[in-house]
C-alpha atoms as a PDB file:
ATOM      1  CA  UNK A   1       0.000   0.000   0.000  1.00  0.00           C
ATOM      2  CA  UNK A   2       1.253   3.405  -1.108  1.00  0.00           C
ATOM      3  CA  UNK A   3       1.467   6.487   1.580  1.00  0.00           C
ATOM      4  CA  UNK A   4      -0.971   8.951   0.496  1.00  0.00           C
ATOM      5  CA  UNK A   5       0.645  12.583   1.217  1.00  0.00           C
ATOM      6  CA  UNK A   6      -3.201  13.732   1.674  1.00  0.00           C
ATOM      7  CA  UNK A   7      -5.949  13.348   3.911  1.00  0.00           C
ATOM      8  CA  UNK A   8      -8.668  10.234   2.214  1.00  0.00           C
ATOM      9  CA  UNK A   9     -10.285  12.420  -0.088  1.00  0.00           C
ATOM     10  CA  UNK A  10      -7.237  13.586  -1.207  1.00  0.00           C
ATOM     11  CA  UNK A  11      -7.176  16.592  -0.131  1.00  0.00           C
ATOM     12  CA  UNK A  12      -4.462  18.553   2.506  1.00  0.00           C
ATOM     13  CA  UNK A  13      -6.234  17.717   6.362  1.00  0.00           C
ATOM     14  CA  UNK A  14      -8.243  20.197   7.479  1.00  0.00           C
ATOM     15  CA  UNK A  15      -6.480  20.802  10.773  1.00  0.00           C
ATOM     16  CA  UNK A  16      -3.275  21.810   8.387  1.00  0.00           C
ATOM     17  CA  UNK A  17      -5.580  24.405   6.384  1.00  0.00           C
ATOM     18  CA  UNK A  18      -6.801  25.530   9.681  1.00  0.00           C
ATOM     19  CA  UNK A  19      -3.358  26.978  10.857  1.00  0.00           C
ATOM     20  CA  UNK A  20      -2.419  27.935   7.582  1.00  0.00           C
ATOM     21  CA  UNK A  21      -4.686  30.183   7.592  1.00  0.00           C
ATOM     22  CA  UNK A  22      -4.392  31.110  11.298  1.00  0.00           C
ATOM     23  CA  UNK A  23      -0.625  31.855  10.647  1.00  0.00           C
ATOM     24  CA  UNK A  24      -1.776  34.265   7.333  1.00  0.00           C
ATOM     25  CA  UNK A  25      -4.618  36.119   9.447  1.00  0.00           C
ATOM     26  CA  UNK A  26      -1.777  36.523  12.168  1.00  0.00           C
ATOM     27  CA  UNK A  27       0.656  37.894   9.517  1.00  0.00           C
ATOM     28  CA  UNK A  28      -1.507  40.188   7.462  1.00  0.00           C
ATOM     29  CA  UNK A  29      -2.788  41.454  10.493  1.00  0.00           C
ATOM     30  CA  UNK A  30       0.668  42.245  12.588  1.00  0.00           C
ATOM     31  CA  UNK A  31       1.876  43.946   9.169  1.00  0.00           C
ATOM     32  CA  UNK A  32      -1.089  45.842   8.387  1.00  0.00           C
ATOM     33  CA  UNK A  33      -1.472  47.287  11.934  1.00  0.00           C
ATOM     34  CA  UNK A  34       1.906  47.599  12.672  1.00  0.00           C
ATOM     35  CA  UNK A  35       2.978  51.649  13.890  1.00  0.00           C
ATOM     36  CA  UNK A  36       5.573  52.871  15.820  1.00  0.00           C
ATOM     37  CA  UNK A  37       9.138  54.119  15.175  1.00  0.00           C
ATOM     38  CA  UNK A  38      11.336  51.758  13.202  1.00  0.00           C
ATOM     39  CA  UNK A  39      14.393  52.763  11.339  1.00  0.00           C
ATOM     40  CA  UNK A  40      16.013  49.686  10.027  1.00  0.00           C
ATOM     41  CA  UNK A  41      18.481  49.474   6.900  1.00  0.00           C
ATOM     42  CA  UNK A  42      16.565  51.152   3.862  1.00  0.00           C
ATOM     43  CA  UNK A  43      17.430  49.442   0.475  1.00  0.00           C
ATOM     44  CA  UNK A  44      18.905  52.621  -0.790  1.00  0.00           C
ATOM     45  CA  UNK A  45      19.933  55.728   0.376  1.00  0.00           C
ATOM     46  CA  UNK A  46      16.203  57.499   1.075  1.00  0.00           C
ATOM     47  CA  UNK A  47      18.588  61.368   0.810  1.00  0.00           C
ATOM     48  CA  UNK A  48      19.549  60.560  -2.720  1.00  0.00           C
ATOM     49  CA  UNK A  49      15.904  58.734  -3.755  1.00  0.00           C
ATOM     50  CA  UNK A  50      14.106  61.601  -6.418  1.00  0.00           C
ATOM     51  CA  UNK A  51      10.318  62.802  -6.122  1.00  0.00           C
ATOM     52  CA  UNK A  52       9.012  65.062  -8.993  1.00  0.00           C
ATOM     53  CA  UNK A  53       7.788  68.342  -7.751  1.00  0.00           C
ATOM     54  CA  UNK A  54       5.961  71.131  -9.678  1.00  0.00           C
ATOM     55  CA  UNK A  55       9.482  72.565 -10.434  1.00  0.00           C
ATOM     56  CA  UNK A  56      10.588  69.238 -11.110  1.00  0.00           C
ATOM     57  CA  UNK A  57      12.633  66.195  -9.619  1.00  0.00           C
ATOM     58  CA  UNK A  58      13.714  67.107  -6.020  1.00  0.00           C
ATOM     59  CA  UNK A  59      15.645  65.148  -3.620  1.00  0.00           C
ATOM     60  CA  UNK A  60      16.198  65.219   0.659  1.00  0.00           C
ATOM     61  CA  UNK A  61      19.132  65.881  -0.033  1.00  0.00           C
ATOM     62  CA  UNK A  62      18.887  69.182  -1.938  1.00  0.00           C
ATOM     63  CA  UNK A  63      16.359  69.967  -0.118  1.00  0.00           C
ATOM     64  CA  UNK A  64      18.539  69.300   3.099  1.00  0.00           C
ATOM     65  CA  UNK A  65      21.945  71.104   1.915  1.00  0.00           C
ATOM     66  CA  UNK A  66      19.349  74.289   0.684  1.00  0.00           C
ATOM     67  CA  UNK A  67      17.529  74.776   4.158  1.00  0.00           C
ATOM     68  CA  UNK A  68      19.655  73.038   6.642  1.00  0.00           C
ATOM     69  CA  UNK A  69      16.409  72.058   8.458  1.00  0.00           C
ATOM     70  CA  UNK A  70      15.080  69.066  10.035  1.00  0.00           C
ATOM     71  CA  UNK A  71      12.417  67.457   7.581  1.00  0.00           C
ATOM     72  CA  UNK A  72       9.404  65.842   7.849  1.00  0.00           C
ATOM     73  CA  UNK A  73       8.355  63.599   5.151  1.00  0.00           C
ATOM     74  CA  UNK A  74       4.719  62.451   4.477  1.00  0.00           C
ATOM     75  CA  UNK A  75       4.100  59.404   2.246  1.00  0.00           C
ATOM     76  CA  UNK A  76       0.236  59.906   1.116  1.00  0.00           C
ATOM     77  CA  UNK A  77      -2.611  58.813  -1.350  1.00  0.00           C
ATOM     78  CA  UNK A  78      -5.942  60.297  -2.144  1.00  0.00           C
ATOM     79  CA  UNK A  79      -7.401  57.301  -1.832  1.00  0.00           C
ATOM     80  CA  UNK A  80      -5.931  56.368   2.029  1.00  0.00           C
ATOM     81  CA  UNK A  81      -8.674  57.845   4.577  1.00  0.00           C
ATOM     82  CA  UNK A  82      -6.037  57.824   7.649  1.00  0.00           C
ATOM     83  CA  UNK A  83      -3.784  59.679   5.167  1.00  0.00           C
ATOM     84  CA  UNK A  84      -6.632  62.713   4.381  1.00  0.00           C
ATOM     85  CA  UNK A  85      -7.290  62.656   7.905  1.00  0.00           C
ATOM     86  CA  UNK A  86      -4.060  63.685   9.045  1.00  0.00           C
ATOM     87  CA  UNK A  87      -3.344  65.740   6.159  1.00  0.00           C
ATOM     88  CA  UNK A  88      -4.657  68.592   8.662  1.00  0.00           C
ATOM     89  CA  UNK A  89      -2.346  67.895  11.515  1.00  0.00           C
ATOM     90  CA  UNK A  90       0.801  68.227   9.209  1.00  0.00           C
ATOM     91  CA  UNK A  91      -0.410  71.661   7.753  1.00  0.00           C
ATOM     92  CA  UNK A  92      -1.279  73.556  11.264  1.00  0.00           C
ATOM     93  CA  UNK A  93       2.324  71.807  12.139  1.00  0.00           C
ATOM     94  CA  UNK A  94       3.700  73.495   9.065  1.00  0.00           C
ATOM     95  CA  UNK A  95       2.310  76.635   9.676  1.00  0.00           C
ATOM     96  CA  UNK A  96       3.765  76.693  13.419  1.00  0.00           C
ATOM     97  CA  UNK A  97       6.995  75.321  12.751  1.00  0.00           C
ATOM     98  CA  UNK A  98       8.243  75.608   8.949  1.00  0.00           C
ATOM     99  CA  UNK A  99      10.596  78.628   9.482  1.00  0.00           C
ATOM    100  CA  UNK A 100      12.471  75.525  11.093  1.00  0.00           C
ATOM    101  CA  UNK A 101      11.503  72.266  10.179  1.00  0.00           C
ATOM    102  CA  UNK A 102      10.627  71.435   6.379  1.00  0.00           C
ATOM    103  CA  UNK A 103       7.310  69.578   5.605  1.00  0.00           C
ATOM    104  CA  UNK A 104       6.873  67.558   2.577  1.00  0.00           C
ATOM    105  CA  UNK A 105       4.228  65.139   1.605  1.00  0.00           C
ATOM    106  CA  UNK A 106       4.544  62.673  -1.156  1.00  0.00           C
ATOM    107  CA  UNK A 107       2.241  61.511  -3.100  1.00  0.00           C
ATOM    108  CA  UNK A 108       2.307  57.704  -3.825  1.00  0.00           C
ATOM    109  CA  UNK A 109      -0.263  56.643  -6.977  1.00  0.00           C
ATOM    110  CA  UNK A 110      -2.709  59.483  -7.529  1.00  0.00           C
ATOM    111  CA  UNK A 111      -2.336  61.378 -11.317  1.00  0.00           C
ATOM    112  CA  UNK A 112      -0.799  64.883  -9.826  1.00  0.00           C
ATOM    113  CA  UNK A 113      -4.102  66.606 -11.285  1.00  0.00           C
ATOM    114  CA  UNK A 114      -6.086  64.558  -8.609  1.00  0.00           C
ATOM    115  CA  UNK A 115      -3.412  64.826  -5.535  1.00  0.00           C
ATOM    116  CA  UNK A 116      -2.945  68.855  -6.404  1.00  0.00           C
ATOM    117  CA  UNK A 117      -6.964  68.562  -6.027  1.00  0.00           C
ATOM    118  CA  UNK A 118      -6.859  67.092  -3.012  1.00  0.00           C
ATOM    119  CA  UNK A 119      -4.369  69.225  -1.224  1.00  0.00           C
ATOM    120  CA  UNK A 120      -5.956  72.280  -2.151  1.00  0.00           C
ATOM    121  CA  UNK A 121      -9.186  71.047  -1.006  1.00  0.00           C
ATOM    122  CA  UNK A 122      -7.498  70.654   2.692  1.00  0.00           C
ATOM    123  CA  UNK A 123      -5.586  73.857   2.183  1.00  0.00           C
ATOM    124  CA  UNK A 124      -2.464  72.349   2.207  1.00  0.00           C
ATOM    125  CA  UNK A 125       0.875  74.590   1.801  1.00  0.00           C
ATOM    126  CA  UNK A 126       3.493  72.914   2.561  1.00  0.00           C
ATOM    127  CA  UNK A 127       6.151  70.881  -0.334  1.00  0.00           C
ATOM    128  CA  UNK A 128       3.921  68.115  -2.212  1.00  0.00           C
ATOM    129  CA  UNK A 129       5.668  65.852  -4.825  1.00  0.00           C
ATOM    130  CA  UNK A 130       4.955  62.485  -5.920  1.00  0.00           C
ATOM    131  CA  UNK A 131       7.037  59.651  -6.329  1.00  0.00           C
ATOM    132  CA  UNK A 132       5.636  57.975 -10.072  1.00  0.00           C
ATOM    133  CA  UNK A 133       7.615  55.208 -10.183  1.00  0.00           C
ATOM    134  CA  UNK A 134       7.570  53.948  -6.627  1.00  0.00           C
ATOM    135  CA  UNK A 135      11.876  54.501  -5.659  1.00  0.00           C
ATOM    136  CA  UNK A 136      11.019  56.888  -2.885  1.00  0.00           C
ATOM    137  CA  UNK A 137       8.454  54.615  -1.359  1.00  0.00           C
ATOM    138  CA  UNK A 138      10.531  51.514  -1.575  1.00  0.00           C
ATOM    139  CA  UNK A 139      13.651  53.235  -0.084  1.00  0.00           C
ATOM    140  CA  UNK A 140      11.282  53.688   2.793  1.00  0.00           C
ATOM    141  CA  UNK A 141      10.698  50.586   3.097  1.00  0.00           C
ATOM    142  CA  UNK A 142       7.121  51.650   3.305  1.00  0.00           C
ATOM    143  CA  UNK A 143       4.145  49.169   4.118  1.00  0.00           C
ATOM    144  CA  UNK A 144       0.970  50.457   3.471  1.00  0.00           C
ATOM    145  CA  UNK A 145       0.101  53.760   3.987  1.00  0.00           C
ATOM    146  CA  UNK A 146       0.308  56.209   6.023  1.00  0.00           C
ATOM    147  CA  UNK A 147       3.809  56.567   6.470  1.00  0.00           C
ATOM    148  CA  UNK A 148       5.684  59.493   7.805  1.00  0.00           C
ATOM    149  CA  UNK A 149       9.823  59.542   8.016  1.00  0.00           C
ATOM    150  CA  UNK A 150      11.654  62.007  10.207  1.00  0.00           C
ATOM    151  CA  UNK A 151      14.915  63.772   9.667  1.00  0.00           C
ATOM    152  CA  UNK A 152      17.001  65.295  12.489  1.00  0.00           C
ATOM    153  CA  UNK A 153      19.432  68.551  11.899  1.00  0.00           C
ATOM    154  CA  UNK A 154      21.768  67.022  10.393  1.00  0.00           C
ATOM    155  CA  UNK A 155      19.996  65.613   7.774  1.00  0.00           C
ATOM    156  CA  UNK A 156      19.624  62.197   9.265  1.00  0.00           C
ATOM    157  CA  UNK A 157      16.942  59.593   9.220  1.00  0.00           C
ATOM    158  CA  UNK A 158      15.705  59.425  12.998  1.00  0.00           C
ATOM    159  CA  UNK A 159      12.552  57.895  12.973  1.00  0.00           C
ATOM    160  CA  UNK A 160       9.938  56.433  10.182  1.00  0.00           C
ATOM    161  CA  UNK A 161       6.779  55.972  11.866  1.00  0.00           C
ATOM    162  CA  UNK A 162       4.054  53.203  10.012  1.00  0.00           C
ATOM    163  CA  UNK A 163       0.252  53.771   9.819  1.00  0.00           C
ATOM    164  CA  UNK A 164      -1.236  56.735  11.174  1.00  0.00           C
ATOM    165  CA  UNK A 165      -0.105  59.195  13.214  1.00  0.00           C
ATOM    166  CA  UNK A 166      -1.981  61.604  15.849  1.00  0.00           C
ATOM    167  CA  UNK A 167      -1.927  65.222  16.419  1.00  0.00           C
ATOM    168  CA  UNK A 168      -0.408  64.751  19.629  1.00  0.00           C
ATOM    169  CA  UNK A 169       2.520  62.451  18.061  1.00  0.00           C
ATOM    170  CA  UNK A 170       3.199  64.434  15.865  1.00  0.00           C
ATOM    171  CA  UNK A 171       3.625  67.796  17.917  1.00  0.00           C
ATOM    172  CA  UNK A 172       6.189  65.194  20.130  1.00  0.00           C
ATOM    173  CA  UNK A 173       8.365  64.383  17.335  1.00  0.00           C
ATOM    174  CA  UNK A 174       8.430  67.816  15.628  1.00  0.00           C
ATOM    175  CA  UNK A 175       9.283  69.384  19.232  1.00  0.00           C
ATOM    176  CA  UNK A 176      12.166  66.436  19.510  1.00  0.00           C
ATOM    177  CA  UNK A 177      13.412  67.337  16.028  1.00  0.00           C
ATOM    178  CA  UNK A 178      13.463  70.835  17.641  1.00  0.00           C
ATOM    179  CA  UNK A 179      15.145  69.703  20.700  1.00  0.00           C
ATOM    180  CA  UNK A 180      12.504  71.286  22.638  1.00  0.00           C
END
């Protein structure tokens, strides 16, 4: 008699679907509601990673070496509710704090006609670019959206925080960017 790798009906046991799928929930779950700080090795050099602009391709490191200021970076979509909701939080922080700190949010998959919409319908004024083919994003290591990256004084990738962030989060890490 021949070992059947399957259950009788041929088919994988059900007890071994079971915690297959278990495991999957527990994974797409854990990754999907992951936030925090994490910096970890980024695939590429995130300073050096180009986002187009409406005066063209930018990068944090122009930017950087032009202002001297710690930055705040904002990956976004039009289509990401956490992302519009917050959209707010990083404009009043903008308008408190940009003589020191620059803001940018980057726009990950809309057409620029639709994101430009967008922002001016929250009254947004700080930098927006894009990033059309996806570089900046994976230099980020980014999972899912919202992510925001921050960048001390000297340029420096401090802290890249996953998922959503809160008004009151985000007033702590602009004042620790500060050194306040």
């Amino acid at each position: 008699m021949a070992l059947r790798p399957y259950g009788r009906n041929g088919h994988l046991p059900t007890t071994f679907i079971d915690v297959k799928k278990i495991l999957l929930t527990f994974l797409i779950i854990t990754t999907a509601c992951s936030s925090g700080n994490i910096v970890e090795p980024l695939i590429e050099n995130v300073l050096n990673q180009s986002f187009e602009t409406e005066n063209g391709f930018e990068t944090l490191e122009g930017i950087y070496e032009e202002n001297n200021q710690p930055m705040v970076v904002n990956l976004w979509a039009t289509w990401c509710t956490p992302c519009l909701e917050e959209m707010p939080y990083f404009e009043t922080a903008h308008r408190e704090h940009g003589k020191k700190i620059q803001f940018i949010g980057i726009n990950i998959s809309d057409s620029p006609t639709r994101a430009k919409k967008r922002a001016e319908e929250l009254h947004i004024s700080y930098l927006l670019g894009s990033d059309p083919d996806g570089s900046f994003t994976k230099s980020l290591k980014a999972i899912g959206l919202p992510v925001t990256a921050f960048f001390n004084a000297e340029g420096k990738l401090s802290t890249i925080h996953q998922g959503p962030i809160s008004k009151e989060n985000l007033q702590k890490s602009v004042l620790e960017l500060l050194d306040v």
